[in-house]
C-alpha atoms as a PDB file:
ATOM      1  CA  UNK A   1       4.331   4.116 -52.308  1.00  0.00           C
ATOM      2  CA  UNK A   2       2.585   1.304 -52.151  1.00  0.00           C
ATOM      3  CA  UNK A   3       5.309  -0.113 -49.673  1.00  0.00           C
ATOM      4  CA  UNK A   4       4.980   2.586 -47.413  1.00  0.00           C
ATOM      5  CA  UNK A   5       0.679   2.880 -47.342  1.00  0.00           C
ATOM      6  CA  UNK A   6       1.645  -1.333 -46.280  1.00  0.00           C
ATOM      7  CA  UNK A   7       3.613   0.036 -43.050  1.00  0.00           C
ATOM      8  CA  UNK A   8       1.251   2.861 -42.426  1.00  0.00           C
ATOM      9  CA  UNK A   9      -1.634   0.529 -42.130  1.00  0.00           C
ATOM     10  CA  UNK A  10       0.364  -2.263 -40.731  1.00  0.00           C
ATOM     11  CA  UNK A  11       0.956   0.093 -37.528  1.00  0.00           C
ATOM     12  CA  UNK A  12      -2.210   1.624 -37.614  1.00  0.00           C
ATOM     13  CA  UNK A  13      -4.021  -1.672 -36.812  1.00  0.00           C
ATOM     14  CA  UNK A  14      -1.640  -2.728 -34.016  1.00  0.00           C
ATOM     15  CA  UNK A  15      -2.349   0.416 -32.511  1.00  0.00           C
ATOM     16  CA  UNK A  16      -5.968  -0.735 -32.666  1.00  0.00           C
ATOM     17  CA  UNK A  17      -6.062  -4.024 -32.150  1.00  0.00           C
ATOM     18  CA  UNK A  18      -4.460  -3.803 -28.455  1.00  0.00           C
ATOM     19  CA  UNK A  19      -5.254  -1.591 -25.909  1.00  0.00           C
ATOM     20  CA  UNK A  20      -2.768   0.873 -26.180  1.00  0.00           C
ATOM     21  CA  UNK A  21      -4.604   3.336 -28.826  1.00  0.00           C
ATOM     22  CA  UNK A  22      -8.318   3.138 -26.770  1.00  0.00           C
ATOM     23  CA  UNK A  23      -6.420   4.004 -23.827  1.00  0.00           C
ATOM     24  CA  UNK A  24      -3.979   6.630 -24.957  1.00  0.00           C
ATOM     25  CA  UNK A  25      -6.831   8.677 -26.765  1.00  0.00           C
ATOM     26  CA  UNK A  26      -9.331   7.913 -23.519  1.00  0.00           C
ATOM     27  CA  UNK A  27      -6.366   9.279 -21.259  1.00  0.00           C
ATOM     28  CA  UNK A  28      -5.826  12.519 -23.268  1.00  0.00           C
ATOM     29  CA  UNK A  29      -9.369  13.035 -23.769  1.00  0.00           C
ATOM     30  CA  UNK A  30      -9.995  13.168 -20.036  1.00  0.00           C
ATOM     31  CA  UNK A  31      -7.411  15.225 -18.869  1.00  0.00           C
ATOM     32  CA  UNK A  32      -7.960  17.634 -21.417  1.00  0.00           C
ATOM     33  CA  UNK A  33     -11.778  17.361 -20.711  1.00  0.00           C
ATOM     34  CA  UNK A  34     -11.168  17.955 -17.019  1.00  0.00           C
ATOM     35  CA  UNK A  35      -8.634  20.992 -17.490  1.00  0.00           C
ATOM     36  CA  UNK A  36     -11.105  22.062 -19.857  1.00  0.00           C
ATOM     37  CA  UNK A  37     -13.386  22.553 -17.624  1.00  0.00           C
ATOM     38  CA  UNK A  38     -11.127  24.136 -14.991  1.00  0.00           C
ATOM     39  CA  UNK A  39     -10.214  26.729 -17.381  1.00  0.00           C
ATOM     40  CA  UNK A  40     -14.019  27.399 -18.291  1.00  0.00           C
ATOM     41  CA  UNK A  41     -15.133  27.113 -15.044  1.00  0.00           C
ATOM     42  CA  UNK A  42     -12.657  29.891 -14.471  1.00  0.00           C
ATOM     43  CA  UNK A  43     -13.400  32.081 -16.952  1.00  0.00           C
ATOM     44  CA  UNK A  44     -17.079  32.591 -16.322  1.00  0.00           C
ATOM     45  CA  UNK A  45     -16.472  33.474 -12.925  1.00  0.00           C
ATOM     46  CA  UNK A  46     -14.178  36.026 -14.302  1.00  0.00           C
ATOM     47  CA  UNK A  47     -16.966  37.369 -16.140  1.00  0.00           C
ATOM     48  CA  UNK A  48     -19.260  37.048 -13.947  1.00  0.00           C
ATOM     49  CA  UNK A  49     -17.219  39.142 -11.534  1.00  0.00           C
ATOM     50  CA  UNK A  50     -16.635  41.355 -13.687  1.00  0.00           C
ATOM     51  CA  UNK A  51     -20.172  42.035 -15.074  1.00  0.00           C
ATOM     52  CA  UNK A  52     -20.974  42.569 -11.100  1.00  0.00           C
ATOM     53  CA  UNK A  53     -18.176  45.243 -10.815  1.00  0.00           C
ATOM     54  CA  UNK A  54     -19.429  47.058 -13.895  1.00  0.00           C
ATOM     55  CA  UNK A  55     -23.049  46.965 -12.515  1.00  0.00           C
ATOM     56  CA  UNK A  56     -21.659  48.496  -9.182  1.00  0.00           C
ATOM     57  CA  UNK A  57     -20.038  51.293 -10.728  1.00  0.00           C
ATOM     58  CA  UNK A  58     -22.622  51.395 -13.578  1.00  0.00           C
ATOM     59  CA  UNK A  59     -20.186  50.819 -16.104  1.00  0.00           C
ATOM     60  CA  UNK A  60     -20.057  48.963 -19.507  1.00  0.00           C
ATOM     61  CA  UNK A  61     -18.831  45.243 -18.964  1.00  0.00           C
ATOM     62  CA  UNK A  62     -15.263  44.809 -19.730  1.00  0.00           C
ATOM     63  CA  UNK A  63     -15.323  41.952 -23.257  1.00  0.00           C
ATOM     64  CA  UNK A  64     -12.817  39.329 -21.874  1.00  0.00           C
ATOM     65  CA  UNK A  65     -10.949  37.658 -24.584  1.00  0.00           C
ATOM     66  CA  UNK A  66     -11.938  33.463 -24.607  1.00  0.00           C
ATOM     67  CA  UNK A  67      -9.357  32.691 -26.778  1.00  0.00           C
ATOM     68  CA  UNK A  68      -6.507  34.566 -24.567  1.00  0.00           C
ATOM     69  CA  UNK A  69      -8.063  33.943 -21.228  1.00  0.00           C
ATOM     70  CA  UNK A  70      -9.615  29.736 -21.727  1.00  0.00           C
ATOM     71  CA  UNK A  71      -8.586  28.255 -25.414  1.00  0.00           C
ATOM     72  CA  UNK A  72      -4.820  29.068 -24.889  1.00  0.00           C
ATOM     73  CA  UNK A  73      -4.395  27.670 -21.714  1.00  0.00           C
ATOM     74  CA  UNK A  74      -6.189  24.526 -23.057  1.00  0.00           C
ATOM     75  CA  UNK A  75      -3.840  24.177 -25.639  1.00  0.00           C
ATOM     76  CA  UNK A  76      -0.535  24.234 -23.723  1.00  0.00           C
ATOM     77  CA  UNK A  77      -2.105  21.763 -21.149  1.00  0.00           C
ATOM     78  CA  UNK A  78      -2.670  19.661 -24.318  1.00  0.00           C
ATOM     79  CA  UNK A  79       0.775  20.121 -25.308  1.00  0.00           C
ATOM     80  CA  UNK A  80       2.252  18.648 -22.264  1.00  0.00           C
ATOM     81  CA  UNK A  81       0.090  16.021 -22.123  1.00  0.00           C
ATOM     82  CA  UNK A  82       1.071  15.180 -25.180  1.00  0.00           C
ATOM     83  CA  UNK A  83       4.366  15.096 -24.311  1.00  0.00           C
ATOM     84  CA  UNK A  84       3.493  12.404 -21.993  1.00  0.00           C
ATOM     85  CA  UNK A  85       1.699  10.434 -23.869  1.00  0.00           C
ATOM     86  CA  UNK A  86       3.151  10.012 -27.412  1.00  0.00           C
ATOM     87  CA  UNK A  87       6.417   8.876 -26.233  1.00  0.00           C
ATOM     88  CA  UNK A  88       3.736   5.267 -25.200  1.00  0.00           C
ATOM     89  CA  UNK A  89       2.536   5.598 -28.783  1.00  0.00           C
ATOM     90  CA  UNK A  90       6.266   5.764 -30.637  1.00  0.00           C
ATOM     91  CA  UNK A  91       7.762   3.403 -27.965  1.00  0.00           C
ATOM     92  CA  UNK A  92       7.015  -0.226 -29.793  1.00  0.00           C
ATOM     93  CA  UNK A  93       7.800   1.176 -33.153  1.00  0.00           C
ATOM     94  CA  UNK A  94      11.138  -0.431 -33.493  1.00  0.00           C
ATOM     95  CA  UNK A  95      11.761  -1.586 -30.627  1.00  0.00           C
ATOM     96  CA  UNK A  96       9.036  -4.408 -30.028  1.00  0.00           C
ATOM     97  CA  UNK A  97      10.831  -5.250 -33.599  1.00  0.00           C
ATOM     98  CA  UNK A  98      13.732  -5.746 -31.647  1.00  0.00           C
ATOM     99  CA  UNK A  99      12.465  -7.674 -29.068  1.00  0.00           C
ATOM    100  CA  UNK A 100      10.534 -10.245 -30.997  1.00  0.00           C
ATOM    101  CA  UNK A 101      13.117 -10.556 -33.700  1.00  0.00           C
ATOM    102  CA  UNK A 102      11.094  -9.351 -36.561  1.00  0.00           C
ATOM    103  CA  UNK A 103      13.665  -6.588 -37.221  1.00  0.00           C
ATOM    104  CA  UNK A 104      15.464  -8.645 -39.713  1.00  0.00           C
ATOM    105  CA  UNK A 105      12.669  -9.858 -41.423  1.00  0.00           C
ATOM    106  CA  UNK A 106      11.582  -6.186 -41.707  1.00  0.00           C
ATOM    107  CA  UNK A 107      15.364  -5.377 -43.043  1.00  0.00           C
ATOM    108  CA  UNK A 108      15.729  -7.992 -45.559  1.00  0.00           C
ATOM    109  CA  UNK A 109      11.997  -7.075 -46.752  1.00  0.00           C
ATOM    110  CA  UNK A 110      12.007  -5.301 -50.099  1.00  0.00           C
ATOM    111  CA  UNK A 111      10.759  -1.927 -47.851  1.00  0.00           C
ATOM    112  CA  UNK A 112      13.601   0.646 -47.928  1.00  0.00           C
ATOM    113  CA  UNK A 113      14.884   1.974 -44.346  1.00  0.00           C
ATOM    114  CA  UNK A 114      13.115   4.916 -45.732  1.00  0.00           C
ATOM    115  CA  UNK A 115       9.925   3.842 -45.776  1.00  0.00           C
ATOM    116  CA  UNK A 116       9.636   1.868 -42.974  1.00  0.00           C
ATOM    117  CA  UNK A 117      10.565   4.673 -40.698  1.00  0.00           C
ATOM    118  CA  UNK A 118       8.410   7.429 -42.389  1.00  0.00           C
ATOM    119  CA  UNK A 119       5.478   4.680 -42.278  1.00  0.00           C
ATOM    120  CA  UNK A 120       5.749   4.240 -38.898  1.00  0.00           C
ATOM    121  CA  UNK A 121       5.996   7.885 -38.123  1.00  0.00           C
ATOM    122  CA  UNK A 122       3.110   8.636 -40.365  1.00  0.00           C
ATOM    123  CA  UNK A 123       1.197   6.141 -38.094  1.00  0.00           C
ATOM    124  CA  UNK A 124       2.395   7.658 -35.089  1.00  0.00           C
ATOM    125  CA  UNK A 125       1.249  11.022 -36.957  1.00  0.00           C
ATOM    126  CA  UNK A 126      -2.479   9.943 -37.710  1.00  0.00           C
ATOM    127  CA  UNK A 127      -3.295   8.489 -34.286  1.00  0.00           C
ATOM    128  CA  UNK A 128      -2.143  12.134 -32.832  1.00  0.00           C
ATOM    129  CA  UNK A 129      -4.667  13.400 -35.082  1.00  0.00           C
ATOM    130  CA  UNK A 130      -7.292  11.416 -33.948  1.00  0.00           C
ATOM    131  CA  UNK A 131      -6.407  12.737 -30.297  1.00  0.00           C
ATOM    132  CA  UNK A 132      -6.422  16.060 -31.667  1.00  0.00           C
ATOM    133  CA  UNK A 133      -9.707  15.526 -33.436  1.00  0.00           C
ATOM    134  CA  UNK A 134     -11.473  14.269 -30.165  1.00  0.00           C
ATOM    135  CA  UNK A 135     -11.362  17.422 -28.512  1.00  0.00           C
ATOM    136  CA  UNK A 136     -13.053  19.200 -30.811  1.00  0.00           C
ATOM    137  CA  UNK A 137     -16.161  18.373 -28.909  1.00  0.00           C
ATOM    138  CA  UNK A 138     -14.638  21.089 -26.119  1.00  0.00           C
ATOM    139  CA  UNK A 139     -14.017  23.541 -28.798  1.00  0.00           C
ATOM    140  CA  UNK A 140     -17.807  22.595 -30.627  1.00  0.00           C
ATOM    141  CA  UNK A 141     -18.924  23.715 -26.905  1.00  0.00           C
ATOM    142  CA  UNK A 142     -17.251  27.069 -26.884  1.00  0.00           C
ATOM    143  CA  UNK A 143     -18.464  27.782 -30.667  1.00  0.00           C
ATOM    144  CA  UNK A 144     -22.163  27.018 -29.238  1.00  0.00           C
ATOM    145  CA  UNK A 145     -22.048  29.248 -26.027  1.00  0.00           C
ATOM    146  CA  UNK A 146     -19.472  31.451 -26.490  1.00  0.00           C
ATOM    147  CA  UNK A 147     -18.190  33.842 -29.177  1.00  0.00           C
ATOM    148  CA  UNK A 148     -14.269  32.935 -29.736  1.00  0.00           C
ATOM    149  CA  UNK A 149     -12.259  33.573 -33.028  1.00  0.00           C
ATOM    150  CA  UNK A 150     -11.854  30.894 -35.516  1.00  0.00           C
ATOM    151  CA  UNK A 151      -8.305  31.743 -36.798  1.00  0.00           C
ATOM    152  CA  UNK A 152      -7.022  31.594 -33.209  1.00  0.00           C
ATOM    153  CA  UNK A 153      -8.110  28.391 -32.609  1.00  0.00           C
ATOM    154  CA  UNK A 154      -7.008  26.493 -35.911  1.00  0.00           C
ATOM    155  CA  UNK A 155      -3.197  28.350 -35.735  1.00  0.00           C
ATOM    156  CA  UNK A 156      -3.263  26.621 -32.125  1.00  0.00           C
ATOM    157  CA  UNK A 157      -4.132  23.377 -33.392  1.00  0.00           C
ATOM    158  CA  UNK A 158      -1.914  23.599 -36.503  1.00  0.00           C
ATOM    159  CA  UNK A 159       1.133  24.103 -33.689  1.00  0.00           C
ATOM    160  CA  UNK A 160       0.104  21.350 -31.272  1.00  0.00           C
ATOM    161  CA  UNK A 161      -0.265  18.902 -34.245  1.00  0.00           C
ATOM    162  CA  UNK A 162       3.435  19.971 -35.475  1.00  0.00           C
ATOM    163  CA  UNK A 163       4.421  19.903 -31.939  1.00  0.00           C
ATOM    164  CA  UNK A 164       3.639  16.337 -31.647  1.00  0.00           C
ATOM    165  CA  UNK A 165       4.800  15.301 -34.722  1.00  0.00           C
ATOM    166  CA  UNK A 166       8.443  16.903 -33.442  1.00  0.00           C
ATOM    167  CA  UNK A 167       7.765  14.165 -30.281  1.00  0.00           C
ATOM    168  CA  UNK A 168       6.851  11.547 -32.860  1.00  0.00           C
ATOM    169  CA  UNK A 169       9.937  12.004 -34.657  1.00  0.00           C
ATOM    170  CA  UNK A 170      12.244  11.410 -32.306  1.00  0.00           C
ATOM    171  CA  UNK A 171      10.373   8.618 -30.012  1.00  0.00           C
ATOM    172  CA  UNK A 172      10.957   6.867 -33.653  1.00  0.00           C
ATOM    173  CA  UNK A 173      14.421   7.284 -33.184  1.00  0.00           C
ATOM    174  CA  UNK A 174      14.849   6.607 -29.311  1.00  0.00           C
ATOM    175  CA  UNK A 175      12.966   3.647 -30.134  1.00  0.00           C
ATOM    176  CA  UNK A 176      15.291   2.716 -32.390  1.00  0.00           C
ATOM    177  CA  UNK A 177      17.893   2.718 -30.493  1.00  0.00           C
ATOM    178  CA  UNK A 178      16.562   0.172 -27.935  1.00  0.00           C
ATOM    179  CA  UNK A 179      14.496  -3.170 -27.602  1.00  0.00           C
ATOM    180  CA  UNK A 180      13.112  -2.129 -24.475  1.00  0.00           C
ATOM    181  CA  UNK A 181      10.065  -0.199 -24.936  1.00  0.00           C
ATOM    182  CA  UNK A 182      10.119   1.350 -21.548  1.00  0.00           C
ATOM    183  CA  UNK A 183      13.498   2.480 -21.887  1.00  0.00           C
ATOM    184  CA  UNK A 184      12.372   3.973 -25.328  1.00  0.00           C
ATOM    185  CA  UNK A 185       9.533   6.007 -23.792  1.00  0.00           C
ATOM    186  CA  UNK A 186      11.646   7.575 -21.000  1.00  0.00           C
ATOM    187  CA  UNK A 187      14.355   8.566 -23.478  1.00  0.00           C
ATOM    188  CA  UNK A 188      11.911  10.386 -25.376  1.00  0.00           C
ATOM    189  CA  UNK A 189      10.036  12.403 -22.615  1.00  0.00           C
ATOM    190  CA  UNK A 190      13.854  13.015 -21.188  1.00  0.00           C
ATOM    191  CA  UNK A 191      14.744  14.371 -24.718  1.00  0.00           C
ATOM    192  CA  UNK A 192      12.121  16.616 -25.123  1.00  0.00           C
ATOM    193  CA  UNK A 193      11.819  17.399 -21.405  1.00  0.00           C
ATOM    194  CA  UNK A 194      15.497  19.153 -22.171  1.00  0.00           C
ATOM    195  CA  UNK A 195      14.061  21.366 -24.912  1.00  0.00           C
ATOM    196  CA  UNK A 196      10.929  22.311 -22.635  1.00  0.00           C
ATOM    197  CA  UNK A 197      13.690  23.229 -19.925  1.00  0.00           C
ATOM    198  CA  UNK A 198      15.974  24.997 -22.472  1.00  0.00           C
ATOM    199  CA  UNK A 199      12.970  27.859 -22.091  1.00  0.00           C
ATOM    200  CA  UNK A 200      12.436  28.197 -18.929  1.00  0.00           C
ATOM    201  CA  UNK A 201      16.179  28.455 -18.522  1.00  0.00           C
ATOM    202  CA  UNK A 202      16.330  31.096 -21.085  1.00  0.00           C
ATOM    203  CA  UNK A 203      14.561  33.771 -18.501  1.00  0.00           C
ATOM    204  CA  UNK A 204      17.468  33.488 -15.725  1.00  0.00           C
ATOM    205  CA  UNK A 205      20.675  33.966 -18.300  1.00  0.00           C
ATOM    206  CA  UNK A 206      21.520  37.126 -19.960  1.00  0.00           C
ATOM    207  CA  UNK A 207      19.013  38.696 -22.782  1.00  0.00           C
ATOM    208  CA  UNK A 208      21.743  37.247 -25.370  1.00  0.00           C
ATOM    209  CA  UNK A 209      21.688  34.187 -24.344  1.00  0.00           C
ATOM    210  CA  UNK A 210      18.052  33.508 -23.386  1.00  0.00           C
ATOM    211  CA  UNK A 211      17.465  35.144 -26.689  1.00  0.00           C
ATOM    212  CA  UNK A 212      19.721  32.209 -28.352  1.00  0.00           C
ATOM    213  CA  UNK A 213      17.908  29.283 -26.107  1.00  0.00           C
ATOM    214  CA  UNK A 214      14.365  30.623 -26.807  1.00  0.00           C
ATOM    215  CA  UNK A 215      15.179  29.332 -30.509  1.00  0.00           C
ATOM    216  CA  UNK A 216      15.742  25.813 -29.606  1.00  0.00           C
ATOM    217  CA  UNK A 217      12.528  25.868 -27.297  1.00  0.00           C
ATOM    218  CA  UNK A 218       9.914  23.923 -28.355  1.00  0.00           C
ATOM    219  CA  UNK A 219       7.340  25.240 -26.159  1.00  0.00           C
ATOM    220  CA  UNK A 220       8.398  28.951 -27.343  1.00  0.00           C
ATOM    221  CA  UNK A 221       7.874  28.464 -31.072  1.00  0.00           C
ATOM    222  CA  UNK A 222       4.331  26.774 -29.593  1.00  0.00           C
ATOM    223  CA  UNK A 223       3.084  29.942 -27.876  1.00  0.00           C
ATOM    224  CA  UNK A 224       2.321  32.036 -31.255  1.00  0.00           C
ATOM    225  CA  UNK A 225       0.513  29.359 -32.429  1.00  0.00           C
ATOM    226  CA  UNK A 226      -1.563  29.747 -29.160  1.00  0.00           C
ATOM    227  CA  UNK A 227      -1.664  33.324 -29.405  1.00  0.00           C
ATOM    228  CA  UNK A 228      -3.199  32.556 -33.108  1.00  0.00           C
ATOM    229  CA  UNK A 229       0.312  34.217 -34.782  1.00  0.00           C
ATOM    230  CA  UNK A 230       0.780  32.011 -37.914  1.00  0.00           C
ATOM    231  CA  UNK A 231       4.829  32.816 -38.285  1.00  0.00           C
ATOM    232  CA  UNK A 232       7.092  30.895 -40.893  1.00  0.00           C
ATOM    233  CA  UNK A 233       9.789  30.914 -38.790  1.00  0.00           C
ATOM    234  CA  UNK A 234       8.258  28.279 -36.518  1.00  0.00           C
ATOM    235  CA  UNK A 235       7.281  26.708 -38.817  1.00  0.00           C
ATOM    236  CA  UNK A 236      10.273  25.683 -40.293  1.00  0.00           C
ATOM    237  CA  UNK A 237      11.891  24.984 -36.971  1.00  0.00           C
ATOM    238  CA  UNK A 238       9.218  22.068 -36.540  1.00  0.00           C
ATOM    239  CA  UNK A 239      10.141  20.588 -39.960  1.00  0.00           C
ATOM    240  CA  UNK A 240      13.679  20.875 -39.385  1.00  0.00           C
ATOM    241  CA  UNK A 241      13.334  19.277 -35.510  1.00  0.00           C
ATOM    242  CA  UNK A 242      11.109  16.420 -37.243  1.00  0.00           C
ATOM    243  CA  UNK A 243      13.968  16.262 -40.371  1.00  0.00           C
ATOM    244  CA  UNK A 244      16.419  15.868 -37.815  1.00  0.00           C
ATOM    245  CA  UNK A 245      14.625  13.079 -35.612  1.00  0.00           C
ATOM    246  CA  UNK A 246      13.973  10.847 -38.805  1.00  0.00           C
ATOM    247  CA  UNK A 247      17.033  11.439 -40.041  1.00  0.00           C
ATOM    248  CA  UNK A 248      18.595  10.125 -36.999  1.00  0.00           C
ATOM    249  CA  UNK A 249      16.228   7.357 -37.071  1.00  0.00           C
ATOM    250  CA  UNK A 250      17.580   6.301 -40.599  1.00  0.00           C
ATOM    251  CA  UNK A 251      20.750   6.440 -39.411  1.00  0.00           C
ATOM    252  CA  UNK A 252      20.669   4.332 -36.511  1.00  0.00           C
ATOM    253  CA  UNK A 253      19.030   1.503 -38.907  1.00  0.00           C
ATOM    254  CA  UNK A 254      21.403   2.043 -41.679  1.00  0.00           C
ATOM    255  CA  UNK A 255      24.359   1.166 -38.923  1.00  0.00           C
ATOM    256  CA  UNK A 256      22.565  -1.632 -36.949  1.00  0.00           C
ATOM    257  CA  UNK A 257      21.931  -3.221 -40.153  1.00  0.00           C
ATOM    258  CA  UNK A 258      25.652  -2.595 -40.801  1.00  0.00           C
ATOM    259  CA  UNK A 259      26.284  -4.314 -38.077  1.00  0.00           C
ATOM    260  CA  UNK A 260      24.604  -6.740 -38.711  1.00  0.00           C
ATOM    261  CA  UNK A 261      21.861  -6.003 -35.863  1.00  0.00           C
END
């Protein structure tokens, strides 16, 4: 354990002590911010318009649902930002290990392959979160003028967090497959680029088909969570997807080091 909490914190603080973290977060925080207010701005002219219909024809407003209508659009922009940008968090994970040779120091260390991978990809993990955690001033907003559901809104997190983690998992293993960090990155948004295409695919093949691609789309088992549906079944296709990228990650280590790489 104590091992493990060594690479966990050993990551964390490269993340912060270059650039790469303060601009990462700034980035997502903006273009969620901005969407954000797209997506508000929106909305209350949908309700605006509609409150002016319903004094025309003396009707009772229409109640339009925020969290259908604003905070699940937000979250699938968030999502494929996300996309976007973890892939520049996971990228120097192994392979600026690579490149500056410290690999073999980090194999002959008394770490397992084990640990060193999950420690990195707990790493990766935590600075999502602290993404995740900085837009909760956009949520905070909606709480204060608006009326949205609660359970909604954490369901949708709880998917975009395991959603990332899924990207985290396997930008560890891209990364490990490669000392060039750029070649990493683009691996890893082609990778899961494939699964986000393996649903939109799924609506121009026949119902048994699409039905059989929908389960490998990521996005698809995402867009309960957004609804607020808390389901089991997606869940466990988000541990599996992240069991399968670290497993591959150990893999790959376990046969450079065979190698002698």
């Amino acid at each position: 354990m104590r091992n493990y909490l060594a690479i966990v914190e050993r990551e964390l603080k490269s993340y912060f002590s270059s650039p790469i973290a303060y601009v990462v977060i700034g980035l997502f925080l903006l273009l969620s911010g901005v969407f954000f207010y797209l997506i508000i701005s929106n909305f209350v002219q949908m309700c605006m318009r509609a409150d002016m219909q319903a004094q025309y024809y003396r009707m009772a407003p229409p109640k339009l649902n925020v969290n259908l209508m604003a905070i699940r659009p937000i979250l699938h922009n968030m999502s494929l930002f996300a996309l976007f940008f973890l892939p520049l968090v996971t990228m120097r994970l192994y392979s600026d290990e690579k490149r500056s040779g410290t690999i073999e120091l980090l194999s002959t260390s008394p770490l397992t392959n084990f640990q060193s991978i999950f420690g990195k990809f707990t790493a990766g993990g935590l600075l999502f979160l602290i993404m995740l955690a900085s837009t909760f001033i956009y949520i905070i907003l909606l709480f204060i003028y608006g009326n949205p559901e609660l359970g909604p809104v954490l369901t949708g997190y709880l998917g975009l967090f395991l959603l990332g983690l899924s990207y985290i998992s396997f930008g560890v293993f891209f990364s490990t497959l490669t000392d060039n960090q750029i070649v990493a990155a683009i691996s890893t948004v082609t990778f899961i680029l494939i699964f986000w295409a393996i649903g939109w695919v799924s609506g121009f093949v026949s119902p048994a088909v699409g039905k059989v691609l929908s389960n490998f789309s990521l996005i698809e088992h995402f867009d309960d969570f957004a609804k607020g549906v808390l389901d089991t079944k997606h869940i466990i296709f988000y541990l599996s997807f992240i069991t399968m990228g670290l497993f591959l990650s150990f893999v790959s280590i376990e046969s450079s080091r065979w190698r002698g790489r």
